[in-house]
C-alpha atoms as a PDB file:
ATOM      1  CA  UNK A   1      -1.431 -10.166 -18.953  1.00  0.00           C
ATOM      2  CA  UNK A   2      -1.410 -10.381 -15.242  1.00  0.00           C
ATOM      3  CA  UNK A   3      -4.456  -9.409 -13.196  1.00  0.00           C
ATOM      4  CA  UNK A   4      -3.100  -5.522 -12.135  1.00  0.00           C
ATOM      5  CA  UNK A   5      -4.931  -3.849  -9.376  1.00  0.00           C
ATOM      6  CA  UNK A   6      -5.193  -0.172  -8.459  1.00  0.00           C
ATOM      7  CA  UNK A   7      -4.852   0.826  -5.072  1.00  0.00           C
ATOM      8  CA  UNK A   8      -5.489   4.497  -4.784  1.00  0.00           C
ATOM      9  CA  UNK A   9      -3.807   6.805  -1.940  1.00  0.00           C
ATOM     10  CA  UNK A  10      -6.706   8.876  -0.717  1.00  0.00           C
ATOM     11  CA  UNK A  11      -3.302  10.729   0.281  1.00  0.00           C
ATOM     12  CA  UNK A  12      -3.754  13.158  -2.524  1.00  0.00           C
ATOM     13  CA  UNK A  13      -8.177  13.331  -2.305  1.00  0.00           C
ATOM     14  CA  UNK A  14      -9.481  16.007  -0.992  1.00  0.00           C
ATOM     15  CA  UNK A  15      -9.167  15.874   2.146  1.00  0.00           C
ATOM     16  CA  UNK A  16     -13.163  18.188   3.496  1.00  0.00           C
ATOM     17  CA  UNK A  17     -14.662  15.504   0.579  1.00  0.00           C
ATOM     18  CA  UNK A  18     -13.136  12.531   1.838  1.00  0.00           C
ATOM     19  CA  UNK A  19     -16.083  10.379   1.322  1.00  0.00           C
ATOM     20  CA  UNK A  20     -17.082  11.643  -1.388  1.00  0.00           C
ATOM     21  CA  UNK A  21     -14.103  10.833  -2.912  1.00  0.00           C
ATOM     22  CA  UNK A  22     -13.757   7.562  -1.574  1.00  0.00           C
ATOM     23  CA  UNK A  23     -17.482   6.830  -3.896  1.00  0.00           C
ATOM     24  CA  UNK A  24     -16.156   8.282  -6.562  1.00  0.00           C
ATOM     25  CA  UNK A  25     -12.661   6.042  -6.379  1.00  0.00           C
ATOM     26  CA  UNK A  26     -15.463   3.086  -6.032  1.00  0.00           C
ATOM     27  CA  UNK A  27     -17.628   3.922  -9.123  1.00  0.00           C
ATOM     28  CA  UNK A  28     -14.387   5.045 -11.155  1.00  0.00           C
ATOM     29  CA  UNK A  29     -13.002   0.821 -10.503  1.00  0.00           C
ATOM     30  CA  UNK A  30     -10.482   1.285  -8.250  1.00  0.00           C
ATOM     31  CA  UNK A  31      -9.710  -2.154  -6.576  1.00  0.00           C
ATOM     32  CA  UNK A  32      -8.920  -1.166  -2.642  1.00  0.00           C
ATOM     33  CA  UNK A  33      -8.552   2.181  -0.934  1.00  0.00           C
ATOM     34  CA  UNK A  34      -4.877   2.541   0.269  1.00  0.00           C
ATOM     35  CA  UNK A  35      -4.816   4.205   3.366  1.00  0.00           C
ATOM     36  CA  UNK A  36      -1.686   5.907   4.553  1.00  0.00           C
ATOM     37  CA  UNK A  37      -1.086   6.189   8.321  1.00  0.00           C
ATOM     38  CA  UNK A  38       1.662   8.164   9.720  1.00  0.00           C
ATOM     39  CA  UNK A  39       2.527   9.424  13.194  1.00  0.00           C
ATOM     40  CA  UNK A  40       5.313  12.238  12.850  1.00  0.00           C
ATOM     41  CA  UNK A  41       7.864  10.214  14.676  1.00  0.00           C
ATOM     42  CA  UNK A  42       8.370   6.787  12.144  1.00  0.00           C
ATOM     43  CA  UNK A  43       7.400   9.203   9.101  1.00  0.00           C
ATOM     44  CA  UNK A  44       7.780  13.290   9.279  1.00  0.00           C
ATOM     45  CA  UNK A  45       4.349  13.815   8.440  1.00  0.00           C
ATOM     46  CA  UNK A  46       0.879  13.263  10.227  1.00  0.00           C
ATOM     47  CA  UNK A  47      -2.553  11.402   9.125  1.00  0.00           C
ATOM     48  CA  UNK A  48      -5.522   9.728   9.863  1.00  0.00           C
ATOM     49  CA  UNK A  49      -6.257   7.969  13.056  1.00  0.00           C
ATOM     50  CA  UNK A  50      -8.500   4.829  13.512  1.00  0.00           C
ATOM     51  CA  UNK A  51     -11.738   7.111  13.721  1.00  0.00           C
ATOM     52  CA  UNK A  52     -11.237   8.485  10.679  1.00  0.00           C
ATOM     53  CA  UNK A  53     -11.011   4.774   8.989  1.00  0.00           C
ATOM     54  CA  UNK A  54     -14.139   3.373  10.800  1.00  0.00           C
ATOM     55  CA  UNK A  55     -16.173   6.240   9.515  1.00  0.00           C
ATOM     56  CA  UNK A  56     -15.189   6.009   5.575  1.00  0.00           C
ATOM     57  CA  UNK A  57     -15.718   2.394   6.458  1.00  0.00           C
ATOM     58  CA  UNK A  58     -19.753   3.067   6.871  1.00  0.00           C
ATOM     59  CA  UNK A  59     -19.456   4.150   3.555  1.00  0.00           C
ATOM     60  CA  UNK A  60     -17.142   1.612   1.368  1.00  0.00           C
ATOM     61  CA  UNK A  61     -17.081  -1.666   0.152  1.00  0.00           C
ATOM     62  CA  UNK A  62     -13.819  -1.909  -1.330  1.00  0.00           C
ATOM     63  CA  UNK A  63     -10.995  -3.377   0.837  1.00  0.00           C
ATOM     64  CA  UNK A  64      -9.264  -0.771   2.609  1.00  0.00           C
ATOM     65  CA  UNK A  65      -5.189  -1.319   2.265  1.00  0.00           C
ATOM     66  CA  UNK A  66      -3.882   0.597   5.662  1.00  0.00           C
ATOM     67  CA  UNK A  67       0.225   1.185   5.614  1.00  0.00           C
ATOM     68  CA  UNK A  68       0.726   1.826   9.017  1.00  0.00           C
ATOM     69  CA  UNK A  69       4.171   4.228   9.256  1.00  0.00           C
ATOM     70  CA  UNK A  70       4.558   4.570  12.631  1.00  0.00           C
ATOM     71  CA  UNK A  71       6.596   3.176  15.232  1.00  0.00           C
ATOM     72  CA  UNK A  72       5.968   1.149  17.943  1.00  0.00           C
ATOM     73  CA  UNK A  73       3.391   0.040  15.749  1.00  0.00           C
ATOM     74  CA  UNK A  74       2.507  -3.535  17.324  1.00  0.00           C
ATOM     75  CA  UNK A  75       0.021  -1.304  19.849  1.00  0.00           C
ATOM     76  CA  UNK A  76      -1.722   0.110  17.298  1.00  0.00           C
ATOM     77  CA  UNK A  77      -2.588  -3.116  14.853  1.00  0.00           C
ATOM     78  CA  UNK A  78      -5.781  -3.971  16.745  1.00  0.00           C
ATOM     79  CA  UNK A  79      -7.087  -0.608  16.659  1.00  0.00           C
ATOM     80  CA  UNK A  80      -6.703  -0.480  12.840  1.00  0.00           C
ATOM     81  CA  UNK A  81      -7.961  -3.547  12.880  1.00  0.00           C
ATOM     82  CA  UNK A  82     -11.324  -2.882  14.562  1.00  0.00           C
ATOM     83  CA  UNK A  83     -11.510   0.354  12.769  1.00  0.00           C
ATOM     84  CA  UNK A  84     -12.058  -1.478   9.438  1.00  0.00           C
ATOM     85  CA  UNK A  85      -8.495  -2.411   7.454  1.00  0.00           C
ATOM     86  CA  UNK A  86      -8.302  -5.364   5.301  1.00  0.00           C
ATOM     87  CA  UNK A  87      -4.724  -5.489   4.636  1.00  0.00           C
ATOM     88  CA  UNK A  88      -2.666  -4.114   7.508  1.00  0.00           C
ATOM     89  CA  UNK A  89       1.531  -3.204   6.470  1.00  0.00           C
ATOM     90  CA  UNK A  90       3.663  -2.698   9.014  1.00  0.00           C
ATOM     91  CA  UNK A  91       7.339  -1.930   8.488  1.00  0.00           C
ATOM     92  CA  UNK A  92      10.023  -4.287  10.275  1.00  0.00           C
ATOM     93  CA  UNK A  93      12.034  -1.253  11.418  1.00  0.00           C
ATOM     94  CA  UNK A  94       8.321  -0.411  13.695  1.00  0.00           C
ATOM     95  CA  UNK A  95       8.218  -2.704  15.835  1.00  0.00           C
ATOM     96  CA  UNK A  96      10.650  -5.036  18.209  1.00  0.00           C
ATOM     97  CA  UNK A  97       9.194  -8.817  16.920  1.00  0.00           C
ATOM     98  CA  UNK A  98       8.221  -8.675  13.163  1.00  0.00           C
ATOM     99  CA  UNK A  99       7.018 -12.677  13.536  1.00  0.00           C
ATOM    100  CA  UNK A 100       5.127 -11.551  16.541  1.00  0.00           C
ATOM    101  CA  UNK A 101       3.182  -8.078  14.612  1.00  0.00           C
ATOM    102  CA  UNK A 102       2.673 -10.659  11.957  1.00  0.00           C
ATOM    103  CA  UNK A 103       0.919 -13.437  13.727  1.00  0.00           C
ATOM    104  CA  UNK A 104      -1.073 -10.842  15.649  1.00  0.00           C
ATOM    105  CA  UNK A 105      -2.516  -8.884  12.391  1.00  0.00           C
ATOM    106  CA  UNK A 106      -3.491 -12.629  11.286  1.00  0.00           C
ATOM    107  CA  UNK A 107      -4.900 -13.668  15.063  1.00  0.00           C
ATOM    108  CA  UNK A 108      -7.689 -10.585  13.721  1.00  0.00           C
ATOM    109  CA  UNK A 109      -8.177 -12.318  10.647  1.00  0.00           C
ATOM    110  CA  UNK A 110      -6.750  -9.493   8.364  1.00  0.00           C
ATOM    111  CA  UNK A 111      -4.335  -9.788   5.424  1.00  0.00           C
ATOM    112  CA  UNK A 112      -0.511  -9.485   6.619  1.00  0.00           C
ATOM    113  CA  UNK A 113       1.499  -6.612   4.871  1.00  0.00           C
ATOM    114  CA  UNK A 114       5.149  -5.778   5.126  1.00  0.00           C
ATOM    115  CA  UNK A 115       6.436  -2.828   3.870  1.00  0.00           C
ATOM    116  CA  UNK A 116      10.360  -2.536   2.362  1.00  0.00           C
ATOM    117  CA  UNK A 117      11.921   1.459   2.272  1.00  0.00           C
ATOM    118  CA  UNK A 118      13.887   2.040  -0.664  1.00  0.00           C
ATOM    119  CA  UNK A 119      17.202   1.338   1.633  1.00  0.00           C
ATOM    120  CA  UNK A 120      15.826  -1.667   3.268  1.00  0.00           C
ATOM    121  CA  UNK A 121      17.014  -5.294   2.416  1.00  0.00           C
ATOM    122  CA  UNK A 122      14.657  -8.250   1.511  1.00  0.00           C
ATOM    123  CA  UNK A 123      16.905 -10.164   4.320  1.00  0.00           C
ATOM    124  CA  UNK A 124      14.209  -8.359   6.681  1.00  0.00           C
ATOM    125  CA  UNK A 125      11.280 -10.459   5.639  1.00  0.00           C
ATOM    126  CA  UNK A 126      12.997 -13.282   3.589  1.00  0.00           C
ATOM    127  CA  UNK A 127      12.264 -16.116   6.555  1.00  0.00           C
ATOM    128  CA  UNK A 128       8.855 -14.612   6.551  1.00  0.00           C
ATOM    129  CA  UNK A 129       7.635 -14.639   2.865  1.00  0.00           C
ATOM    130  CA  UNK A 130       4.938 -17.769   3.551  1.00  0.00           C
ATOM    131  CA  UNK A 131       3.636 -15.666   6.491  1.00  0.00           C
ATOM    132  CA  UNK A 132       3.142 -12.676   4.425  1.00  0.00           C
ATOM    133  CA  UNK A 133       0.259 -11.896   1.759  1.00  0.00           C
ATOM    134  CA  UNK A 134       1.321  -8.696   0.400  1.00  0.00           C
ATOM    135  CA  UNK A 135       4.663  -6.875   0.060  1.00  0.00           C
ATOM    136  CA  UNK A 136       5.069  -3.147  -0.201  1.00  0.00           C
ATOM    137  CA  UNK A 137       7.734  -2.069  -1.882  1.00  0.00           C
ATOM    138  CA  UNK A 138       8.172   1.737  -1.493  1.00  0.00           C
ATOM    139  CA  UNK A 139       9.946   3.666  -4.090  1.00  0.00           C
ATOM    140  CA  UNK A 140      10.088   6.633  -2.954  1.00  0.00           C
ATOM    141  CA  UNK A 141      10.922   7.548   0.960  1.00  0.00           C
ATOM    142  CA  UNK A 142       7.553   7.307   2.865  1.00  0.00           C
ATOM    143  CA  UNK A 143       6.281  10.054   4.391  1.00  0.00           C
ATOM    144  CA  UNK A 144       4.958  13.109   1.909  1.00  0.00           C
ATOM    145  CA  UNK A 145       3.132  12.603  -1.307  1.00  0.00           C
ATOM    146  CA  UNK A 146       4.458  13.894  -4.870  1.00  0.00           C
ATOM    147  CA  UNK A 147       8.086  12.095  -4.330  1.00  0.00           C
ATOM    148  CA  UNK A 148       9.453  11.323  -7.724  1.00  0.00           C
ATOM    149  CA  UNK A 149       9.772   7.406  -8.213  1.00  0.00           C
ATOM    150  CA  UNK A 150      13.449   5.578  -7.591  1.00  0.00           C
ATOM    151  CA  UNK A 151      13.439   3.043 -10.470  1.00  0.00           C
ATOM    152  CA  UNK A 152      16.433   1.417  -8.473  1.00  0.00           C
ATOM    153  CA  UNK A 153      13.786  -0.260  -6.302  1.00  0.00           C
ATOM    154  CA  UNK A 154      13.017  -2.372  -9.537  1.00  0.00           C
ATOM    155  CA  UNK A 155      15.617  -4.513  -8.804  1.00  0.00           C
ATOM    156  CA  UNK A 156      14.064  -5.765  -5.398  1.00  0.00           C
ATOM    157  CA  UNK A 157      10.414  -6.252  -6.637  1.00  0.00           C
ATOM    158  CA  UNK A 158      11.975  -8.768  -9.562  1.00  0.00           C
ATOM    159  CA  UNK A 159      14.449 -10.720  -6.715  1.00  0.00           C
ATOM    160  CA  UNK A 160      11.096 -11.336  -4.941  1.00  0.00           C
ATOM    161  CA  UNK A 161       9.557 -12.281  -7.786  1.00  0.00           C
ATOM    162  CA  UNK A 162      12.092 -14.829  -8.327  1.00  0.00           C
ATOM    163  CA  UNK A 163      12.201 -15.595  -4.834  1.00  0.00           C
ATOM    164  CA  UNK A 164       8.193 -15.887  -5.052  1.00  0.00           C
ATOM    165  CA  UNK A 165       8.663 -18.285  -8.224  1.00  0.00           C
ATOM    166  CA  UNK A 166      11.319 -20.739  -6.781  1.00  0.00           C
ATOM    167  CA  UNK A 167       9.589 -21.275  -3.122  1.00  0.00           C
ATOM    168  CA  UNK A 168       6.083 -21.250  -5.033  1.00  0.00           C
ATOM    169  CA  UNK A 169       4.786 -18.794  -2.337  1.00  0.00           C
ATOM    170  CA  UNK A 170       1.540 -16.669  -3.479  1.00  0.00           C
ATOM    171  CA  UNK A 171       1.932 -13.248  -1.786  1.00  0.00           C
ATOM    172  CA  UNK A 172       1.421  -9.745  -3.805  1.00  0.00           C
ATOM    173  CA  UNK A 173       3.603  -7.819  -4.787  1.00  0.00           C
ATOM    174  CA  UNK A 174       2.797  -3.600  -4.155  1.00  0.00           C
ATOM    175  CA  UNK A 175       4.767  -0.752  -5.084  1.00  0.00           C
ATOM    176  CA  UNK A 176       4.082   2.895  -3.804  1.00  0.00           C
ATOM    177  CA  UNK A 177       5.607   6.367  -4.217  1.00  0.00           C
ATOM    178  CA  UNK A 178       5.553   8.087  -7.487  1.00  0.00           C
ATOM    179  CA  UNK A 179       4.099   5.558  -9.843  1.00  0.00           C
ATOM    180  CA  UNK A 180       2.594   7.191 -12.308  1.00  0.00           C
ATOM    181  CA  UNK A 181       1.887   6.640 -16.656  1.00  0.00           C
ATOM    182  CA  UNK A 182       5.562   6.897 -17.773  1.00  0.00           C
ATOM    183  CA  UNK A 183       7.061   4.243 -15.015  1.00  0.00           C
ATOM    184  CA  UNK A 184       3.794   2.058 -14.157  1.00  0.00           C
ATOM    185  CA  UNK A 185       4.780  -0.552 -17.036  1.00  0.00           C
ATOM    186  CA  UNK A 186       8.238  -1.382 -15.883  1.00  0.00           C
ATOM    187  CA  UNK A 187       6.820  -1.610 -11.973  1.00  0.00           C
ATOM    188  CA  UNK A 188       4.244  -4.172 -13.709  1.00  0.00           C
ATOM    189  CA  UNK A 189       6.988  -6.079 -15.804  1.00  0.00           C
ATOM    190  CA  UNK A 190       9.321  -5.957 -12.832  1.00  0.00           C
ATOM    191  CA  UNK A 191       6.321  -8.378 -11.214  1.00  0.00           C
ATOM    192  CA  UNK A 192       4.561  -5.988  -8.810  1.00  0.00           C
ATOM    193  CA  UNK A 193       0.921  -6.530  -9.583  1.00  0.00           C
ATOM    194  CA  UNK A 194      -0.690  -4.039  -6.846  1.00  0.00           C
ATOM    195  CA  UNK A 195       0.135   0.107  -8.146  1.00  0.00           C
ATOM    196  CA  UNK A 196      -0.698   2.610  -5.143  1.00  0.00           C
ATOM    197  CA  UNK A 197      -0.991   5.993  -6.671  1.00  0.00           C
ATOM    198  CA  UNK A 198      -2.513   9.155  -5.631  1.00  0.00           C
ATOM    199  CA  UNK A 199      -1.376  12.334  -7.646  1.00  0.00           C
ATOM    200  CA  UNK A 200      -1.925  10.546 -11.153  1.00  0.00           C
ATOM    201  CA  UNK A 201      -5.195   9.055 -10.171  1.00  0.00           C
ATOM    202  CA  UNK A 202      -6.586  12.394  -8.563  1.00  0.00           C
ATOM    203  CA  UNK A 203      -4.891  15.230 -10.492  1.00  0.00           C
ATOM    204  CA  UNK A 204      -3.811  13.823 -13.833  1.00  0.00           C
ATOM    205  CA  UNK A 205      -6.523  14.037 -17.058  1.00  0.00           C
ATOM    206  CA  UNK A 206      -8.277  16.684 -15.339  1.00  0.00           C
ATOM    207  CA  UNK A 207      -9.021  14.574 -12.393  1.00  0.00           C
ATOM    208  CA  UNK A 208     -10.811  11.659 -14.591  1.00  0.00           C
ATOM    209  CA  UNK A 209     -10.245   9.215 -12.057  1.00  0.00           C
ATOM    210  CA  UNK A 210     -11.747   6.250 -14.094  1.00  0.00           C
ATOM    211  CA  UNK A 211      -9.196   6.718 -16.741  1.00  0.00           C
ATOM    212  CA  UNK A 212      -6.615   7.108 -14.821  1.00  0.00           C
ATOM    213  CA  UNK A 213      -6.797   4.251 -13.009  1.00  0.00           C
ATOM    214  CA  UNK A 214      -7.395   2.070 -16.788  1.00  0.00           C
ATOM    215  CA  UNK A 215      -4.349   3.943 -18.188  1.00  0.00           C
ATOM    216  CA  UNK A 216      -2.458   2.530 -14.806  1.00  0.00           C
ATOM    217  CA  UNK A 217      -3.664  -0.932 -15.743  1.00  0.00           C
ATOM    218  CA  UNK A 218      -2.354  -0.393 -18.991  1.00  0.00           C
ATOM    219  CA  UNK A 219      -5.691  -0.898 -20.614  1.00  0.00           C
END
């Protein structure tokens, strides 16, 4: 069995206990903090800014994972940067030079992340693979929590995979938007090896957040 990490969207925490539940995610095994940023205009919804990051920073030692949605978002990558993300994913559709976001999220020594919509095509990123240490592929459409899950996007995660297996390229492989206990073990044997979930890991099990995230892993 692969090594499968949890990713938790502090999306669904609560939101006036934010790091609070960022130490409990930490003590309950999660493996990162996924971090969703969106700025109304990319994404119909609003976020977190950099402040908020570099404060839960203070109090974290996991890696935060920070999906920028928002658009132009080549601006905004140092400021997440400074602010405390690990792994910064930026959409191609965000910004005018996806090579050029790319090398600059690497110039500040973070992990490079590119996020796929449901609609969009691996041709986006497909040049760019050996550039790239994590892909995000979304299946739901980003922007609100509690989407159910598009198993269609199944198909794309195991034509990187191949992809992945033929070029012998070592990037991971994410998948985000309704992943929960009944679909997690297809997203795993499809060849994603990163789950990002927030309403299973904070509501399901009467919020037993350690559990949750071992019943993701399939342990």
């Amino acid at each position: 069995m692969k090594n499968i990490q949890i990713s938790p969207s502090i999306l669904s925490a609560d939101f006036s206990q934010l790091g609070t539940e960022i130490k409990r995610l930490e003590k309950a095994g999660a493996d990162m903090i996924h971090v969703d940023v969106m700025d109304g205009h990319f994404v119909p919804n609003l976020t977190i800014g950099p402040p908020v990051i570099k404060a839960l920073r203070k109090n974290c030692s996991l890696k935060f994972d920070v999906h920028l949605m928002i658009s132009p978002v080549h601006k905004y990558i140092e400021a997440y940067a400074n602010a405390g993300a690990d792994i910064i994913t930026i959409h191609p559709e965000a910004t005018d030079n996806l090579e050029t976001s790319i090398l600059k999220i690497k110039e500040l020594n973070k992990k490079v992340g590119v996020s796929l919509n449901p609609e969009s095509k691996i041709d986006l990123i497909i040049n760019l693979l050996d550039k790239i240490d994590l892909v995000l592929i979304m299946s739901v459409n980003p922007g609100f929590g509690g989407q159910k899950f598009m198993p269609e996007v199944l198909n794309k995660i195991k034509e990187l995979k191949k992809i992945q297996n033929e070029k012998n390229i070592n990037f991971d492989i994410e998948i985000d938007g309704g992943i929960n206990f009944d679909n997690c073990k297809s997203a795993i044997d499809a060849g994603a090896n990163i789950l990002v979930s927030g309403t299973t890991i904070f509501k399901s099990n009467d919020g037993d957040i350690k559990k949750n995230i071992n019943l993701l892993k399939l342990k």
